[in-house]
N, C-alpha and C. Protein backbone atom coordinates (compact mmCIF):
# COMPACT_ATOMS: atom_id res chain seq x y z
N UNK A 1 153.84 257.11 56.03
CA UNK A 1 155.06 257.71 55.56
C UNK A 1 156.23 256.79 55.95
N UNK A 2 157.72 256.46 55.07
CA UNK A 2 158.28 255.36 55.11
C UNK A 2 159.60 256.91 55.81
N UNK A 3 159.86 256.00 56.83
CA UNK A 3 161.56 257.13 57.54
C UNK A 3 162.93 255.84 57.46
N UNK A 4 163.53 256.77 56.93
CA UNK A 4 165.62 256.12 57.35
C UNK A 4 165.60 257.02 58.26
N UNK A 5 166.29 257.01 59.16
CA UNK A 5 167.26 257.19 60.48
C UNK A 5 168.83 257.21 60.07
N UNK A 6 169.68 258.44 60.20
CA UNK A 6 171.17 258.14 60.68
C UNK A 6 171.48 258.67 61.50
N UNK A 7 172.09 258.17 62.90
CA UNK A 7 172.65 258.62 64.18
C UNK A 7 174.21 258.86 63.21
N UNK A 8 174.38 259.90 63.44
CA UNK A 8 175.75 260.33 62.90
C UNK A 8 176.59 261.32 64.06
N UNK A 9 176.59 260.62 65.10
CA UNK A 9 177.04 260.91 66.45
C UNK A 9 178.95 261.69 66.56
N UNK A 10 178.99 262.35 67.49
CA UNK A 10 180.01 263.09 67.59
C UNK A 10 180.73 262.09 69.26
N UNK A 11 181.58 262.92 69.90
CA UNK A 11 182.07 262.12 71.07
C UNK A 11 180.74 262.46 72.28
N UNK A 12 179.39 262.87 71.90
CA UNK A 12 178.34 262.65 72.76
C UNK A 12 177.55 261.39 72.24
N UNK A 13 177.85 260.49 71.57
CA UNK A 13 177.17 259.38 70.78
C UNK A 13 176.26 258.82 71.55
N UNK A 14 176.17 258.63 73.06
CA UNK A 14 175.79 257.71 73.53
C UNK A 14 174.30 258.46 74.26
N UNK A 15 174.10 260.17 74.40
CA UNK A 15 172.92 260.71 74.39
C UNK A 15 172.61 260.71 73.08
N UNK A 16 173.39 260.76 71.96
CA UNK A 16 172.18 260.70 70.59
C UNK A 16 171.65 259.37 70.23
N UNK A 17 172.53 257.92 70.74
CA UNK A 17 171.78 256.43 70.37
C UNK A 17 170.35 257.22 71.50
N UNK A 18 170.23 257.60 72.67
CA UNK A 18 169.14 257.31 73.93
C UNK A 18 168.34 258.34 73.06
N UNK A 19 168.85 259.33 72.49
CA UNK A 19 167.41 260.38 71.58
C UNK A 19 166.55 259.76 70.40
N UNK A 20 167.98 259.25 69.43
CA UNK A 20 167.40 258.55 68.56
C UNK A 20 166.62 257.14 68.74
N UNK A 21 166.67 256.62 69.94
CA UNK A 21 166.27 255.19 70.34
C UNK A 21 164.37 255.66 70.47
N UNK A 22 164.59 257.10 71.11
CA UNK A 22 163.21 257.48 71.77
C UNK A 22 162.21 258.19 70.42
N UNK A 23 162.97 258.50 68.85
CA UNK A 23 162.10 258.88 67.92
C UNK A 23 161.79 257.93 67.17
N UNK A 24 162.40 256.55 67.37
CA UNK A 24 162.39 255.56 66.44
C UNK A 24 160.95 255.13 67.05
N UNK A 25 160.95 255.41 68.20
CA UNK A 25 160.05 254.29 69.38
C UNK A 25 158.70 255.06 69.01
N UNK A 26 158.68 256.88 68.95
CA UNK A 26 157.52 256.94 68.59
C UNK A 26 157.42 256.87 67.15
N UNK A 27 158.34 257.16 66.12
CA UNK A 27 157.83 257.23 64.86
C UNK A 27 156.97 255.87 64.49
N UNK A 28 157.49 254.55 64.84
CA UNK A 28 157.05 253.37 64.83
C UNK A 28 155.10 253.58 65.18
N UNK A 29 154.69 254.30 65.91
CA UNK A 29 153.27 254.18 66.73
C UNK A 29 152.53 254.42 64.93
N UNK A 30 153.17 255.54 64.11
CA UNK A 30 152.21 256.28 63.09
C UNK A 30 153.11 255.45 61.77
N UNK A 31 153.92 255.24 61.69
CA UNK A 31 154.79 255.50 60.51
C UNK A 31 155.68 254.49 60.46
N UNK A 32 155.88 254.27 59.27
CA UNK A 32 156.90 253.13 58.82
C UNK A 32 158.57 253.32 58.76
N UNK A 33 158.99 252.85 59.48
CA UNK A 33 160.66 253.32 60.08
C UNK A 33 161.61 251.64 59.65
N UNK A 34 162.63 251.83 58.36
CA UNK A 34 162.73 250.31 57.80
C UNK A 34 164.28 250.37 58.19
N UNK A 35 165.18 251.72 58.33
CA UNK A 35 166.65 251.79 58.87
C UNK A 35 166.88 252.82 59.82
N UNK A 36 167.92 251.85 60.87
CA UNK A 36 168.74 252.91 61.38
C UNK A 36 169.66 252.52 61.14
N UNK A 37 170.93 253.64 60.44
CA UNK A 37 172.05 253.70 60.13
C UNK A 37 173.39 254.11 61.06
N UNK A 38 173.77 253.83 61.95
CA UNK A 38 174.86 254.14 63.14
C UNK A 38 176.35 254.62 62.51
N UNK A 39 176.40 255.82 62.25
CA UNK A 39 177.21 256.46 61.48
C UNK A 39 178.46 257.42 62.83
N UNK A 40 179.42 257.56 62.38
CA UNK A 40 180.41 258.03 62.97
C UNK A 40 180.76 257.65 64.87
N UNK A 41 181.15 257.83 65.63
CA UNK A 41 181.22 257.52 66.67
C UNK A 41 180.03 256.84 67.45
N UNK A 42 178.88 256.73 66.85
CA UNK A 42 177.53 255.94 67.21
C UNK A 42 177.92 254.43 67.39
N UNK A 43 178.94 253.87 65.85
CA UNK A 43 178.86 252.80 66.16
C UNK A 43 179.50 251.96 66.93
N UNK A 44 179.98 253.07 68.65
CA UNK A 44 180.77 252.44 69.64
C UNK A 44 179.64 251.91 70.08
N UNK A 45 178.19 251.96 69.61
CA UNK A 45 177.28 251.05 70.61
C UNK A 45 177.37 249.75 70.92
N UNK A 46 178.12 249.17 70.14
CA UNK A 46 178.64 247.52 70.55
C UNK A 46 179.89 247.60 71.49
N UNK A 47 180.13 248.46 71.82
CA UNK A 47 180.94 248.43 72.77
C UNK A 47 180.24 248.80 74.65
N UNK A 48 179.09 249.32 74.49
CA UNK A 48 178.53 249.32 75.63
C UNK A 48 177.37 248.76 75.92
N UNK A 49 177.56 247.62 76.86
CA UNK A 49 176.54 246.66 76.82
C UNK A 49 175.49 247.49 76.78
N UNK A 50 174.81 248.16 77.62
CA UNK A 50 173.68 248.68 78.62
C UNK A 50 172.53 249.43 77.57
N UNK A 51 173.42 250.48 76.72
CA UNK A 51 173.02 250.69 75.45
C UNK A 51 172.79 249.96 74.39
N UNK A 52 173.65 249.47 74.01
CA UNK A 52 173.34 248.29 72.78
C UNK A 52 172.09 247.12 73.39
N UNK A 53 172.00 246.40 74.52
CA UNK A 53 170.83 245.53 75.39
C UNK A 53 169.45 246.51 74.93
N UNK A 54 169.25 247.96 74.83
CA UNK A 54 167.79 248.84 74.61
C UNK A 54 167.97 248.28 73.27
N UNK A 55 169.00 248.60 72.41
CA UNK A 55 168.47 249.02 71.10
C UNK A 55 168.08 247.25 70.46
N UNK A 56 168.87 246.22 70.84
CA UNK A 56 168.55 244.81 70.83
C UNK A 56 167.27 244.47 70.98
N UNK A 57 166.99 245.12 71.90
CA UNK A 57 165.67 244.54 72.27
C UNK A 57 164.60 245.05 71.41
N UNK A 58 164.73 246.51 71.01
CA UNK A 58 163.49 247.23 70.43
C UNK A 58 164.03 246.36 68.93
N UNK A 59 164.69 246.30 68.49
CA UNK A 59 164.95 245.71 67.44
C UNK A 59 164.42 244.35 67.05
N UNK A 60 164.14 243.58 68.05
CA UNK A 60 163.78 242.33 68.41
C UNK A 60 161.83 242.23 68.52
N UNK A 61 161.51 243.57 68.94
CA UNK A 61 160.36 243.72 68.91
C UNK A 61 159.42 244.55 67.58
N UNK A 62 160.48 245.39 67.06
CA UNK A 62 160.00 246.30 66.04
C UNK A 62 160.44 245.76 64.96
N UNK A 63 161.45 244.94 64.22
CA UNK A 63 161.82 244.80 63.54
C UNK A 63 162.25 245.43 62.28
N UNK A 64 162.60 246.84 62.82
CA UNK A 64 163.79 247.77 62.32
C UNK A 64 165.11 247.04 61.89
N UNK A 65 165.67 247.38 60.42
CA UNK A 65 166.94 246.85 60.56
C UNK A 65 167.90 247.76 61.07
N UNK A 66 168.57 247.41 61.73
CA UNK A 66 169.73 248.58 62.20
C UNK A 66 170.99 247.69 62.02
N UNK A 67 171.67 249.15 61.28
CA UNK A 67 173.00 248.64 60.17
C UNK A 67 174.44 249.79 60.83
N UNK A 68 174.89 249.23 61.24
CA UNK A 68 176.83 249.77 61.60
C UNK A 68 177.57 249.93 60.09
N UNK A 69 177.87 251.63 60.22
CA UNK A 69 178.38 251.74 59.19
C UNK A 69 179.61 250.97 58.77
N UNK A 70 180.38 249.75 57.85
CA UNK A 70 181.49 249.32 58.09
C UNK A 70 183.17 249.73 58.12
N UNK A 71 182.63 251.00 57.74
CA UNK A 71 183.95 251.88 57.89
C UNK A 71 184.48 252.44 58.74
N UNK A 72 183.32 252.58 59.66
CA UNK A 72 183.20 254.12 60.82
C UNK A 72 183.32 252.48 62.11
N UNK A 73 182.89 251.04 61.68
CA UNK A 73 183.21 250.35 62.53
C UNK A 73 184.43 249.57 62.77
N UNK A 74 185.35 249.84 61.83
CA UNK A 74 187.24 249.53 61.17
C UNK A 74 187.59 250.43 62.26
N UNK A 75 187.26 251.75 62.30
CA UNK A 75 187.93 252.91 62.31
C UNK A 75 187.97 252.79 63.95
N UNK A 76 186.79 253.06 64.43
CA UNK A 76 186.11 252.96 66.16
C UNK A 76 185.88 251.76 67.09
N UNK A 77 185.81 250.37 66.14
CA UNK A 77 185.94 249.56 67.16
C UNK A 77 186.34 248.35 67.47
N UNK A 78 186.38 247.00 68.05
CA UNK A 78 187.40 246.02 68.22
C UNK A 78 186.53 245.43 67.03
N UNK A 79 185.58 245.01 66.15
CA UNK A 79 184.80 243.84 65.91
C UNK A 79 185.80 243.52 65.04
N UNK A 80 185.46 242.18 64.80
CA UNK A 80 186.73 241.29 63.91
C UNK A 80 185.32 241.71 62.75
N UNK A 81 186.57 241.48 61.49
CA UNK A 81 185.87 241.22 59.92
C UNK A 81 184.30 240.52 59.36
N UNK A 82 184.56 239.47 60.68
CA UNK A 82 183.24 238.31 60.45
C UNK A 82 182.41 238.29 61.60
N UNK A 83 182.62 238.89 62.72
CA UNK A 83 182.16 238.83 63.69
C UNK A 83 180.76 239.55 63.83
N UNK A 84 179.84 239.10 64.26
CA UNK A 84 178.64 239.25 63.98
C UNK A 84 178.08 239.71 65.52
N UNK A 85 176.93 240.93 65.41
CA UNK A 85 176.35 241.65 66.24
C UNK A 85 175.06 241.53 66.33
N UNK A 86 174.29 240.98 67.36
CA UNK A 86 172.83 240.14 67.32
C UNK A 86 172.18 241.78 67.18
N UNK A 87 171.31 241.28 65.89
CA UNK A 87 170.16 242.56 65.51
C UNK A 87 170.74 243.26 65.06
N UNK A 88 172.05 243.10 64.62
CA UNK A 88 172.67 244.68 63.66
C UNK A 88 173.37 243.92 62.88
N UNK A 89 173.39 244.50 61.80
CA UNK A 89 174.07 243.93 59.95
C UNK A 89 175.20 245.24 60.06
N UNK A 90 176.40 244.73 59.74
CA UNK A 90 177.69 246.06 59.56
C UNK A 90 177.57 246.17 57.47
N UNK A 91 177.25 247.20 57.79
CA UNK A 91 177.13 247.89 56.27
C UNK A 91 177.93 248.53 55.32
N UNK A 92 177.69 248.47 53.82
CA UNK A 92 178.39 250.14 53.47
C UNK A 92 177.75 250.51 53.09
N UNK A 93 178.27 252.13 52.83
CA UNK A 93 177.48 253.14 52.69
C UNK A 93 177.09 252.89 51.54
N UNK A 94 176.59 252.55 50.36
CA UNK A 94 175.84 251.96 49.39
C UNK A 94 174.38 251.48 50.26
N UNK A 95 174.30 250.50 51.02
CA UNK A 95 172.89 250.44 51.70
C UNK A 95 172.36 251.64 52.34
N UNK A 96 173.14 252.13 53.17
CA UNK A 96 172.38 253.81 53.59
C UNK A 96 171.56 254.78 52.54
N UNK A 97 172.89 255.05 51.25
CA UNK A 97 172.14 255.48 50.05
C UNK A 97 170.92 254.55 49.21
N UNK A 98 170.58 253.30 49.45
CA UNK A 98 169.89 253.06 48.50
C UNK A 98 168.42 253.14 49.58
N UNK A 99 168.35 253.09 51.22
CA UNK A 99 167.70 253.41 52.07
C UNK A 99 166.88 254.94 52.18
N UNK A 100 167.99 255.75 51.69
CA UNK A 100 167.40 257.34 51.72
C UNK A 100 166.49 256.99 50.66
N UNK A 101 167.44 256.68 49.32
CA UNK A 101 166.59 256.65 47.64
C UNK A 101 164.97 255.94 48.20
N UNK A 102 164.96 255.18 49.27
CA UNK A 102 163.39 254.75 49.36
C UNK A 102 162.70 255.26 50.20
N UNK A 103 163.19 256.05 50.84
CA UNK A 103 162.53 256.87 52.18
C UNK A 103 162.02 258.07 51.62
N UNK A 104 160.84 258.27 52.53
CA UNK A 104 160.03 259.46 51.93
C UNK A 104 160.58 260.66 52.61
N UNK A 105 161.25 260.13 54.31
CA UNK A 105 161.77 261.25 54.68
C UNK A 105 163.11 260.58 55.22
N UNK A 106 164.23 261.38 55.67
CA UNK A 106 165.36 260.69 56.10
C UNK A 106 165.92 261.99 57.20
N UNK A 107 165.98 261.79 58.25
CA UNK A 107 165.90 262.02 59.95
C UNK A 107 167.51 261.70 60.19
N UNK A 108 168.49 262.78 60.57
CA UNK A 108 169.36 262.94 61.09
C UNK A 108 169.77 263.07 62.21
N UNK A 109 170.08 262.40 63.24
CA UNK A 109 170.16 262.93 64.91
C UNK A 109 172.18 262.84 64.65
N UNK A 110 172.49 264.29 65.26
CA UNK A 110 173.99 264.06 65.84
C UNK A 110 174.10 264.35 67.64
């Protein structure tokens, strides 16, 4: 079974990246997991090393793409226009939607 992921986090963002980090980790054992989408206050994860260093790494090993929404990352955080985030692509919401359109299931954590 093929899963999208969107962390669509509130001002607790940083227990839903550590929940969602831990369903990605098992969905991966059975199932094919091709996005996580870091939607609303989630995508302060480039702002905290300690967090963003887990999700780098599983990213590095699983080869999940994980995509920063580019609006919700204007809005929430310092990154310049061009500035680039090792293991994460800054997106728009056009890739999220064409991600669900291929997913058999699509998994919401807030």
């Amino acid at each position: 079974m093929k899963f999208n992921l969107i962390i669509n986090a509130d001002s607790d963002w940083q227990d839903s990246c550590n929940e969602a980090l831990k369903l990605c980790q098992s969905i991966i054992t059975n199932h094919q997991l091709d996005m996580v989408f870091f939607f609303g206050h989630a995508v302060n994860i480039i702002n905290v090393s300690e967090v963003l260093k887990q999700w780098q790494q599983w990213q590095q090993s699983s080869g999940v793409s994980l995509c920063l929404c580019s609006a919700m990352v204007e809005l929430h955080t310092n990154l310049k226009p061009n500035q680039q985030v090792e293991g994460f692509k800054v997106v728009g919401l056009a890739s999220w939607v064409n991600a669900m359109e291929q997913a058999d299931k699509v998994v919401e954590i807030n």
